[in-house]
PDB file of N, CA and C in Angstrom:
ATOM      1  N   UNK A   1      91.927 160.621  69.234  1.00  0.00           N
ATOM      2  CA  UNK A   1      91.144 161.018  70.389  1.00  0.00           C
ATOM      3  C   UNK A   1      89.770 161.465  69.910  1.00  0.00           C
ATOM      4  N   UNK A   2      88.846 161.197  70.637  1.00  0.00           N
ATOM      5  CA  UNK A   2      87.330 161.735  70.342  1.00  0.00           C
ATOM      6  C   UNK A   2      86.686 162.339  71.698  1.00  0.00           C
ATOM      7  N   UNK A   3      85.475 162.736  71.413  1.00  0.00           N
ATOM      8  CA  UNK A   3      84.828 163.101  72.440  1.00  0.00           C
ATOM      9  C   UNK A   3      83.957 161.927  73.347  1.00  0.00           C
ATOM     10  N   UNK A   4      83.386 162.635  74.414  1.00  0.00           N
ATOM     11  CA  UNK A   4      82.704 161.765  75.490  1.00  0.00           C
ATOM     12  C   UNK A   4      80.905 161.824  74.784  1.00  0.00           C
ATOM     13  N   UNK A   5      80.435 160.872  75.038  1.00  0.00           N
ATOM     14  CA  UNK A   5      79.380 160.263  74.711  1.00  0.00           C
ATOM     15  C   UNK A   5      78.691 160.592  75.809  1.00  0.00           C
ATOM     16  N   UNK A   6      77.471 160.687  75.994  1.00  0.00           N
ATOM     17  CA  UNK A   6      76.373 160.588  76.695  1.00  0.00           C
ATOM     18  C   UNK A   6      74.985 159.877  76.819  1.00  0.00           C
ATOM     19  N   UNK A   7      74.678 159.173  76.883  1.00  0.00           N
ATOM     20  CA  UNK A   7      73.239 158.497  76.785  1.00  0.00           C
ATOM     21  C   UNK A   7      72.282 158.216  78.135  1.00  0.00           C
ATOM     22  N   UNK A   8      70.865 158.801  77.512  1.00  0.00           N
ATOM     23  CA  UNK A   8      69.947 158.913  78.630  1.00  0.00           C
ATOM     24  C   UNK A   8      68.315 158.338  78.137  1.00  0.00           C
ATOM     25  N   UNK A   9      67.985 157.567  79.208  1.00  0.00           N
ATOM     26  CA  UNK A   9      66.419 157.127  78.933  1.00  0.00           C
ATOM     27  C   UNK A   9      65.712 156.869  80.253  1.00  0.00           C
ATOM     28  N   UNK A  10      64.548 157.272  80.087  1.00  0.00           N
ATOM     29  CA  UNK A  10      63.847 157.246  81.778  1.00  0.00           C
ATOM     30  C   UNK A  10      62.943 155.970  81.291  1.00  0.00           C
ATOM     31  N   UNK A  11      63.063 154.844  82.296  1.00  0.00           N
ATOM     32  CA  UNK A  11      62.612 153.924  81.918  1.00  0.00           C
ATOM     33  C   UNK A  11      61.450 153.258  82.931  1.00  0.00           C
ATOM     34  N   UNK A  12      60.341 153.012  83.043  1.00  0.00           N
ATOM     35  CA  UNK A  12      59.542 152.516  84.297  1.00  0.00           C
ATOM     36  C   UNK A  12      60.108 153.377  85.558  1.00  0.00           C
ATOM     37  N   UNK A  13      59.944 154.206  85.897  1.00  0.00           N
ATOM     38  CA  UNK A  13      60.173 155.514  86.749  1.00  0.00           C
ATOM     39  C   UNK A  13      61.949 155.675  87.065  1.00  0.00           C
ATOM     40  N   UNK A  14      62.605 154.672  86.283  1.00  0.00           N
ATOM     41  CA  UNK A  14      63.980 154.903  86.796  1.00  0.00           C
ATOM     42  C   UNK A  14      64.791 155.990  85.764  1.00  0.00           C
ATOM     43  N   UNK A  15      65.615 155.827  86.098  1.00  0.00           N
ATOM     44  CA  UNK A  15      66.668 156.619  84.817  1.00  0.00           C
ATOM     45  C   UNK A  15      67.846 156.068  85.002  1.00  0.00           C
ATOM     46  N   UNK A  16      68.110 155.787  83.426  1.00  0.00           N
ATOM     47  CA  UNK A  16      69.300 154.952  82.740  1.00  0.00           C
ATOM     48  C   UNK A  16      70.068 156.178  82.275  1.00  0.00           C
ATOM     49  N   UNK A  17      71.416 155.774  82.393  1.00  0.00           N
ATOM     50  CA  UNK A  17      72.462 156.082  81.441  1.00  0.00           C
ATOM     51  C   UNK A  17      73.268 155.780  81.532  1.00  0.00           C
ATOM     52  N   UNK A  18      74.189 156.367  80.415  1.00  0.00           N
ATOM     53  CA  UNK A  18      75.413 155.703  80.235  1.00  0.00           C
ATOM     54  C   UNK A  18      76.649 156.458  79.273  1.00  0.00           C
ATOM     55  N   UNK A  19      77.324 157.205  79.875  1.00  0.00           N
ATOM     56  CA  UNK A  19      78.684 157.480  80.071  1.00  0.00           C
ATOM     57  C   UNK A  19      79.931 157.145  79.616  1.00  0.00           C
ATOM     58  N   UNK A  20      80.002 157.091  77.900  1.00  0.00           N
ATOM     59  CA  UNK A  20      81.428 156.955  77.286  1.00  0.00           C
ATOM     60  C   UNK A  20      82.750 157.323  77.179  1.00  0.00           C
ATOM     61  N   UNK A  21      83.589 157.127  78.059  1.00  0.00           N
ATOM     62  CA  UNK A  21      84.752 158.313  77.470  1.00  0.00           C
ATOM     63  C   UNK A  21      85.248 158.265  76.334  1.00  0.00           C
ATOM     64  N   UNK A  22      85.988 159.247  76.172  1.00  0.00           N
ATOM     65  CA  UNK A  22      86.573 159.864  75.052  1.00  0.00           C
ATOM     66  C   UNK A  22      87.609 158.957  74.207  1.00  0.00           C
ATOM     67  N   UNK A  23      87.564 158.745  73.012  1.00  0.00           N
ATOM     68  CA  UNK A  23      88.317 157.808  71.970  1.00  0.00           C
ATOM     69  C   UNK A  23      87.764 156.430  72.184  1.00  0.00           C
ATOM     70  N   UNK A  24      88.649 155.380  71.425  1.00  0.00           N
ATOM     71  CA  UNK A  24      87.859 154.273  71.339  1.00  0.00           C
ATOM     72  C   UNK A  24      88.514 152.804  72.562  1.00  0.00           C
ATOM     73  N   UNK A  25      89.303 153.817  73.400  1.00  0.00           N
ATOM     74  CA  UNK A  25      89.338 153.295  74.663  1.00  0.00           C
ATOM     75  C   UNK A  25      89.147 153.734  76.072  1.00  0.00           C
ATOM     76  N   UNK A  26      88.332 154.774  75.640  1.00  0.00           N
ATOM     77  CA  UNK A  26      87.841 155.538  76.572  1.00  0.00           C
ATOM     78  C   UNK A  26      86.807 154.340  77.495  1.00  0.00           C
ATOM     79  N   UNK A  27      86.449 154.741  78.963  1.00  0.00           N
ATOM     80  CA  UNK A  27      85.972 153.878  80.121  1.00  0.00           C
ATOM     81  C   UNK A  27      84.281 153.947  79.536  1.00  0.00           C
ATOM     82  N   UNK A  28      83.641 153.011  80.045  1.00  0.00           N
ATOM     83  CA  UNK A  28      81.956 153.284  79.836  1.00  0.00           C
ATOM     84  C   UNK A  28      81.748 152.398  81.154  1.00  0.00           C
ATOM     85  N   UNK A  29      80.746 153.932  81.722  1.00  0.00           N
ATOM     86  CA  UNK A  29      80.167 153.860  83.359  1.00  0.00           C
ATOM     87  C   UNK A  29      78.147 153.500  82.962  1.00  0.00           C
ATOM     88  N   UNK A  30      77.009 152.634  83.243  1.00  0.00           N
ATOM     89  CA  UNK A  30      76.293 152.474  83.050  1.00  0.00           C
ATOM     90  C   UNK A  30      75.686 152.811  84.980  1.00  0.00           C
ATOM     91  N   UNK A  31      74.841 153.749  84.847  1.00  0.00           N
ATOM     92  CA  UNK A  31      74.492 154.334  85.987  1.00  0.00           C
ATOM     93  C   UNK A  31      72.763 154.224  85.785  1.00  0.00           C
ATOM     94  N   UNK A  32      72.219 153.612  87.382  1.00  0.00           N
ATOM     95  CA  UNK A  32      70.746 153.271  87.205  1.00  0.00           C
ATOM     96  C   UNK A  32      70.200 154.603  88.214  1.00  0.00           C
ATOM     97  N   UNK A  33      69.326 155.228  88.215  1.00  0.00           N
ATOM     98  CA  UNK A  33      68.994 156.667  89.266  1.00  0.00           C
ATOM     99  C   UNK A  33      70.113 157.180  89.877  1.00  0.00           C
ATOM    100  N   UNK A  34      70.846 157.191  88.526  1.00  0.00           N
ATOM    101  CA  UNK A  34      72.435 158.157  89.313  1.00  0.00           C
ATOM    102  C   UNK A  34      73.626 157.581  90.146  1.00  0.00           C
ATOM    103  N   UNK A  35      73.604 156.103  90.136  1.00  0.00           N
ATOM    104  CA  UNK A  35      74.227 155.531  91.056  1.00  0.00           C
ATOM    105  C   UNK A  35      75.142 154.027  90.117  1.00  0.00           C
ATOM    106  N   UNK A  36      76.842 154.319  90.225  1.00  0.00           N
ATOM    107  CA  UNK A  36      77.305 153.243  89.206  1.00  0.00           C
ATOM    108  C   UNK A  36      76.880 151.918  89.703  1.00  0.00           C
ATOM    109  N   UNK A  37      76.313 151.132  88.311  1.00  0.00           N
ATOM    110  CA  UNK A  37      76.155 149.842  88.619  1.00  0.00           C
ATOM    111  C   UNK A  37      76.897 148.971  87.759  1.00  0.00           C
ATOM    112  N   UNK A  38      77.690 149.218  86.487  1.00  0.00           N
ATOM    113  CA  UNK A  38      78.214 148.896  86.126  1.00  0.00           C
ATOM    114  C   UNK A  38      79.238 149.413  85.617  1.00  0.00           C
ATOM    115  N   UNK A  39      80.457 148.987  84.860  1.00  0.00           N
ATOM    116  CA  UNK A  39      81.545 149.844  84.759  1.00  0.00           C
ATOM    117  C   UNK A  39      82.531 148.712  83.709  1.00  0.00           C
ATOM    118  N   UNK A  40      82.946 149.360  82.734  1.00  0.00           N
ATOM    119  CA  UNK A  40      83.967 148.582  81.518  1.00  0.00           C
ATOM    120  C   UNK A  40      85.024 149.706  81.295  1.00  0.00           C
ATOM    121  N   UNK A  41      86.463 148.643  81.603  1.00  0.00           N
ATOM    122  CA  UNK A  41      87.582 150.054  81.833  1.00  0.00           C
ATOM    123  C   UNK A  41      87.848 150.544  80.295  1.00  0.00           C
ATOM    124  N   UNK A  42      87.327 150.036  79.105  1.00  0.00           N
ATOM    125  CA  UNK A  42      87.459 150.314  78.150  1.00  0.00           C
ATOM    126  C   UNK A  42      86.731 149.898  77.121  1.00  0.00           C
ATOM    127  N   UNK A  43      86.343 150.494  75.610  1.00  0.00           N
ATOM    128  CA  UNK A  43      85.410 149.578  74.358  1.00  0.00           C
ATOM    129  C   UNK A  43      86.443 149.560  73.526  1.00  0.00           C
ATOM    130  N   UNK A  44      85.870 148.573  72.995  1.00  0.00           N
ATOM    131  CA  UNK A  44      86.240 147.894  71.504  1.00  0.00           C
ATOM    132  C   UNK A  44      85.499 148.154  70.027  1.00  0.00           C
ATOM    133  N   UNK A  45      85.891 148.437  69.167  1.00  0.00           N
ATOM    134  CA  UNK A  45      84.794 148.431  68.236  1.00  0.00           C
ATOM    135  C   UNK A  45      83.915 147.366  67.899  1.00  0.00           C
ATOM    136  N   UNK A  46      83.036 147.433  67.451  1.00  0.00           N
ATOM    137  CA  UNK A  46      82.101 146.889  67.786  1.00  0.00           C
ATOM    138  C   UNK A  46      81.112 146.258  68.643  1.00  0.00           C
ATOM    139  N   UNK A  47      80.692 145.121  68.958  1.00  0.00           N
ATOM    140  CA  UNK A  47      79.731 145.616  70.329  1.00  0.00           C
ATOM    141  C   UNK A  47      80.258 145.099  71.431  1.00  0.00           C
ATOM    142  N   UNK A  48      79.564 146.340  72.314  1.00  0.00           N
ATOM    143  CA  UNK A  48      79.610 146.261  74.203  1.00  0.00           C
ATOM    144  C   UNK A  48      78.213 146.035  74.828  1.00  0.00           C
ATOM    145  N   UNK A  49      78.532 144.854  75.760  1.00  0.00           N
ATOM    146  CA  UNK A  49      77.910 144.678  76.151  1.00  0.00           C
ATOM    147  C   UNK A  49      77.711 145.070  77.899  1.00  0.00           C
ATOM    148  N   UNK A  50      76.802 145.526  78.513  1.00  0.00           N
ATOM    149  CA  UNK A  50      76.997 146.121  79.592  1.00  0.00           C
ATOM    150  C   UNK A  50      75.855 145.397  80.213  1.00  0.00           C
ATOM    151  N   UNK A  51      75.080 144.956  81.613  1.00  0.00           N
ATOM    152  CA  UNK A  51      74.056 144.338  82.059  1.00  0.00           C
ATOM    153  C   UNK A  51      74.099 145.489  83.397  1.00  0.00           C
ATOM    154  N   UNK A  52      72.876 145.503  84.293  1.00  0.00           N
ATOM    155  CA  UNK A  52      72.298 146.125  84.624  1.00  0.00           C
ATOM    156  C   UNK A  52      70.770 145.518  85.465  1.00  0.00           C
ATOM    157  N   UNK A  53      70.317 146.177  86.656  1.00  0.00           N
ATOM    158  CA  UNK A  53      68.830 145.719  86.778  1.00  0.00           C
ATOM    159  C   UNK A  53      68.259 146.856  87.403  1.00  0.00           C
ATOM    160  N   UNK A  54      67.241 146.950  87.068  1.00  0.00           N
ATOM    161  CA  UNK A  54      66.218 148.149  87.829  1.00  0.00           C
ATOM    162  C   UNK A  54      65.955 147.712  89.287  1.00  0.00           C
ATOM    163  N   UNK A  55      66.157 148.445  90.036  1.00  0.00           N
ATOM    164  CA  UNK A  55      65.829 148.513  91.401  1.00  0.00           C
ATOM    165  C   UNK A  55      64.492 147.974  91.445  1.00  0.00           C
ATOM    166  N   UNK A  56      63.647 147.125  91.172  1.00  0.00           N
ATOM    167  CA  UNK A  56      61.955 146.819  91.142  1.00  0.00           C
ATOM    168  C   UNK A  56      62.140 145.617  92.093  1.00  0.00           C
ATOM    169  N   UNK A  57      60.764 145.509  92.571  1.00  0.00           N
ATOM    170  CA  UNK A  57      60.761 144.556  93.351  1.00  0.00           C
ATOM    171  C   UNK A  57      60.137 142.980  92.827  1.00  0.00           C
ATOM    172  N   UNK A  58      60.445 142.191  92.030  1.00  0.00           N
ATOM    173  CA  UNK A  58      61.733 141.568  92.312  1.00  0.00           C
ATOM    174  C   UNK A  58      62.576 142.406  90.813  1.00  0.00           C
ATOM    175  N   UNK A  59      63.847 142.586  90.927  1.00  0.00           N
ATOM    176  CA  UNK A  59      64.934 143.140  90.502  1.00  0.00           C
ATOM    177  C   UNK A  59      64.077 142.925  88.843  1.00  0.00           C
ATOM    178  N   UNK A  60      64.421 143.914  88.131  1.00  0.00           N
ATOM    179  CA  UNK A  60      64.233 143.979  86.543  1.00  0.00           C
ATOM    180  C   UNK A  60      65.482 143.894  86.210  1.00  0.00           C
ATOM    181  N   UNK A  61      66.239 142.526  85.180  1.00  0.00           N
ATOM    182  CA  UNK A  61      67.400 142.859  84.842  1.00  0.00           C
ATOM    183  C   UNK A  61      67.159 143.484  83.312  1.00  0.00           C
ATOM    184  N   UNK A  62      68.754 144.076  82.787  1.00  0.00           N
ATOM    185  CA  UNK A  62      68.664 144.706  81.489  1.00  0.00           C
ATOM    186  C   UNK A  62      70.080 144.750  80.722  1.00  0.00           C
ATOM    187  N   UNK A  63      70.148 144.754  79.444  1.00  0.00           N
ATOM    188  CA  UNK A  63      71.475 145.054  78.798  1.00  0.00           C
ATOM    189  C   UNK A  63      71.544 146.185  77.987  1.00  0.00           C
ATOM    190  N   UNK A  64      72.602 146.796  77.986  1.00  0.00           N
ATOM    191  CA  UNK A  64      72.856 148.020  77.214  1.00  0.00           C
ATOM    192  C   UNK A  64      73.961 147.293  76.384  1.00  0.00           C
ATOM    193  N   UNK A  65      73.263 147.917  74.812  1.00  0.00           N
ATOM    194  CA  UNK A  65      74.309 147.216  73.539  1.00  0.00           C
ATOM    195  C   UNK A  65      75.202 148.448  73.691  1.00  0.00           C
ATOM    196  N   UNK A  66      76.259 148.188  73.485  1.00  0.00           N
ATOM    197  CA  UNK A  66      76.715 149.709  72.964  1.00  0.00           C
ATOM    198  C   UNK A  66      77.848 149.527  71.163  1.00  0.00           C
ATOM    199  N   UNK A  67      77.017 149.969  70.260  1.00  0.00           N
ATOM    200  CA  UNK A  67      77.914 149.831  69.109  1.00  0.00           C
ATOM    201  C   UNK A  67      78.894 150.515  68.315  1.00  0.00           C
ATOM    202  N   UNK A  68      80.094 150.379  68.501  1.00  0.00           N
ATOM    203  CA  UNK A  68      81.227 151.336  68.200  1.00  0.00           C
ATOM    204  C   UNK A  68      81.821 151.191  66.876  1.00  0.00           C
ATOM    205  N   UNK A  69      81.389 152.111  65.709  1.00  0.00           N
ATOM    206  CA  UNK A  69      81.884 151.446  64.638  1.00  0.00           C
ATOM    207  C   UNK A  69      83.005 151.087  63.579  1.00  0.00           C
ATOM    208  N   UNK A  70      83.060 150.079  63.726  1.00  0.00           N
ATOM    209  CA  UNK A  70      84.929 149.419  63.542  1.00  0.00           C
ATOM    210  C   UNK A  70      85.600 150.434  62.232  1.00  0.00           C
ATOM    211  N   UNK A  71      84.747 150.800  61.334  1.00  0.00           N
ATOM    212  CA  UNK A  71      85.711 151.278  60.313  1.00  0.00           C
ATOM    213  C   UNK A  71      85.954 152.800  60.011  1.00  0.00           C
ATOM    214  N   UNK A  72      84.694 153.278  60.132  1.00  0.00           N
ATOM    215  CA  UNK A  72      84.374 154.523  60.374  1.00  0.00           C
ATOM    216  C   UNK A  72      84.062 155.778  61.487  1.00  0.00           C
ATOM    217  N   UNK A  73      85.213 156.307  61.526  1.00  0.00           N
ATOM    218  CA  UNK A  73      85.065 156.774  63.146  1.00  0.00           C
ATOM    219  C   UNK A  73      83.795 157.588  62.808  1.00  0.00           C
ATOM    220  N   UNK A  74      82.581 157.480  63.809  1.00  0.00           N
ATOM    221  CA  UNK A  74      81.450 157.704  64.416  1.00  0.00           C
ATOM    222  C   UNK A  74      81.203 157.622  65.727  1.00  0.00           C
ATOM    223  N   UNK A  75      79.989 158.398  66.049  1.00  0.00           N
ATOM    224  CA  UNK A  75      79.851 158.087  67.322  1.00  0.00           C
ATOM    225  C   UNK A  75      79.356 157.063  67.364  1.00  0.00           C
ATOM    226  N   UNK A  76      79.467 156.423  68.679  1.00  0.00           N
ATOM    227  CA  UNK A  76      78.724 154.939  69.300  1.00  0.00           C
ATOM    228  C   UNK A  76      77.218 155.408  68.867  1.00  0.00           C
ATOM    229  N   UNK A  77      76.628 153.997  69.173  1.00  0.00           N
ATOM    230  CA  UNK A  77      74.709 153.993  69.302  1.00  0.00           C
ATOM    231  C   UNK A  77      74.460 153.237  70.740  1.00  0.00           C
ATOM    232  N   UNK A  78      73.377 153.623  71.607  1.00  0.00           N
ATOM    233  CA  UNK A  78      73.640 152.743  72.142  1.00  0.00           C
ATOM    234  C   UNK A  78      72.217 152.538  72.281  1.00  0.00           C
ATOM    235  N   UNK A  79      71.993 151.223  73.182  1.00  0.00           N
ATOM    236  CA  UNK A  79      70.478 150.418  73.143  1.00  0.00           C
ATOM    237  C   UNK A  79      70.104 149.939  74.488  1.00  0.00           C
ATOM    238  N   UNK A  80      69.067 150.424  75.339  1.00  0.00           N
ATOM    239  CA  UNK A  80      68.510 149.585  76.004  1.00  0.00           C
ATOM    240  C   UNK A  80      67.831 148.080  75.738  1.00  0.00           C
ATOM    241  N   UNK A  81      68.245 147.053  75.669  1.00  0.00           N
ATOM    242  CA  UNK A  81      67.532 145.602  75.435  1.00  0.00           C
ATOM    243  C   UNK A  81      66.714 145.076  76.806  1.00  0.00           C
ATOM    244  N   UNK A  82      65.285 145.447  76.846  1.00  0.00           N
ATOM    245  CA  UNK A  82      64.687 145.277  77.910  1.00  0.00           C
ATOM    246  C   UNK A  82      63.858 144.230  77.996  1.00  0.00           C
ATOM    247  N   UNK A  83      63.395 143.287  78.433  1.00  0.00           N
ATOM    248  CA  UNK A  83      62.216 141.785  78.069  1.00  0.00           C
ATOM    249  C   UNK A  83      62.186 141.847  76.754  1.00  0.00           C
ATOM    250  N   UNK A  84      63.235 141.578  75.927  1.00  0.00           N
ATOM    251  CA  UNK A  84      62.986 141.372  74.626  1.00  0.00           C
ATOM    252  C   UNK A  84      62.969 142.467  73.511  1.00  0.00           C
ATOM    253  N   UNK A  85      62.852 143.745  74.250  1.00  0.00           N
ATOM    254  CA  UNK A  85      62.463 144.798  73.041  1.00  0.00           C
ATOM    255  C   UNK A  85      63.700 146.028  73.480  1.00  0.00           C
ATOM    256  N   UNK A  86      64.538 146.355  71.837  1.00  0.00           N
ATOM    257  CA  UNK A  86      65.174 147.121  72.164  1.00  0.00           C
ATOM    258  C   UNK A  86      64.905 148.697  72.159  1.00  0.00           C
ATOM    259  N   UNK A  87      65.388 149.565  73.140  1.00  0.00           N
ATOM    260  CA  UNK A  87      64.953 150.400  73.175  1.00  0.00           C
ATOM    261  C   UNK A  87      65.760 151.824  72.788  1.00  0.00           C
ATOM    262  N   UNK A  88      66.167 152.610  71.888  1.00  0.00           N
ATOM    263  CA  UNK A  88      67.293 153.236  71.384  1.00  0.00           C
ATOM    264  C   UNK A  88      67.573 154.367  71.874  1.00  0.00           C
ATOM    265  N   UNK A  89      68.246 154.738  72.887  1.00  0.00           N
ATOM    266  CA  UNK A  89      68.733 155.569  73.660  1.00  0.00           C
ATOM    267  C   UNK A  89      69.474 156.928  72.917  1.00  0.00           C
ATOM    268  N   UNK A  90      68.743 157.895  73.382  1.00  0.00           N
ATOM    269  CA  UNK A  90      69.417 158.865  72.838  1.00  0.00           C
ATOM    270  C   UNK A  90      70.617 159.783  73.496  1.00  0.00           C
ATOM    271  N   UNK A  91      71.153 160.420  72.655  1.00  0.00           N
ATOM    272  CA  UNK A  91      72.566 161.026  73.148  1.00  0.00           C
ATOM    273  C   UNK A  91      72.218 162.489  73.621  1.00  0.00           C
ATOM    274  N   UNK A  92      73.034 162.544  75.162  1.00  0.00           N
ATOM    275  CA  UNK A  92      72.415 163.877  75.339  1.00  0.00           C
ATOM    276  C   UNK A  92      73.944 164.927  75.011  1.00  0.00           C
ATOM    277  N   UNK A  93      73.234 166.081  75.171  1.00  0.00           N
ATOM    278  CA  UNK A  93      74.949 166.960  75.120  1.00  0.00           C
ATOM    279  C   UNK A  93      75.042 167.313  76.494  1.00  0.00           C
ATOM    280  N   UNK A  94      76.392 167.174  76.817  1.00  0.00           N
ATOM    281  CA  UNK A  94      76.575 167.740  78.284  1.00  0.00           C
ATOM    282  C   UNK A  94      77.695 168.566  78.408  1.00  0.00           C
ATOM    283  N   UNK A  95      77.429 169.696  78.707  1.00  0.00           N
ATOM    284  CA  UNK A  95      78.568 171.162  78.224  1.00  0.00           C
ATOM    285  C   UNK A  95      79.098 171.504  79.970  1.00  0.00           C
TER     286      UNK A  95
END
């Protein structure tokens, strides 16, 4: 068992995150201004892939990597991949 993950980035006026549960089959919720848009009932080690679009007019789509690492229990990393450039999301604490 492990702990829950957190990840947050304010991106072109929106806000991303994304929501790991606990161990390495814990659920990951990807939420755009607070609202689920995507949802994986469980990860795998190594990578997750999650997609996503910014509310913009016309729609901005996006992927969140999420990398879980197969040998060494660690926490995940995870990545905004936005038009090409990734963007490395940091982990918040949430008590």
């Amino acid at each position: 068992m492990g702990n829950s993950h957190h990840f947050h980035l304010d991106q072109g006026g929106h806000s991303i995150t994304v929501n790991v549960g606990p161990g390495r089959d814990g659920e990951i919720e990807l939420l755009v201004n607070g609202k689920v848009v995507a949802y994986q009932k469980d990860h795998q080690p190594g990578m997750n892939i999650l997609t996503g679009e910014l509310p913009d007019d016309p729609a901005h789509p996006f992927r969140i990597l999420l990398r879980q690492p197969r040998l060494i229990p660690s926490p995940p990393r995870c990545t905004l991949l936005l038009d090409g450039v990734e963007h490395p999301m940091p982990e918040r604490l949430v008590i």
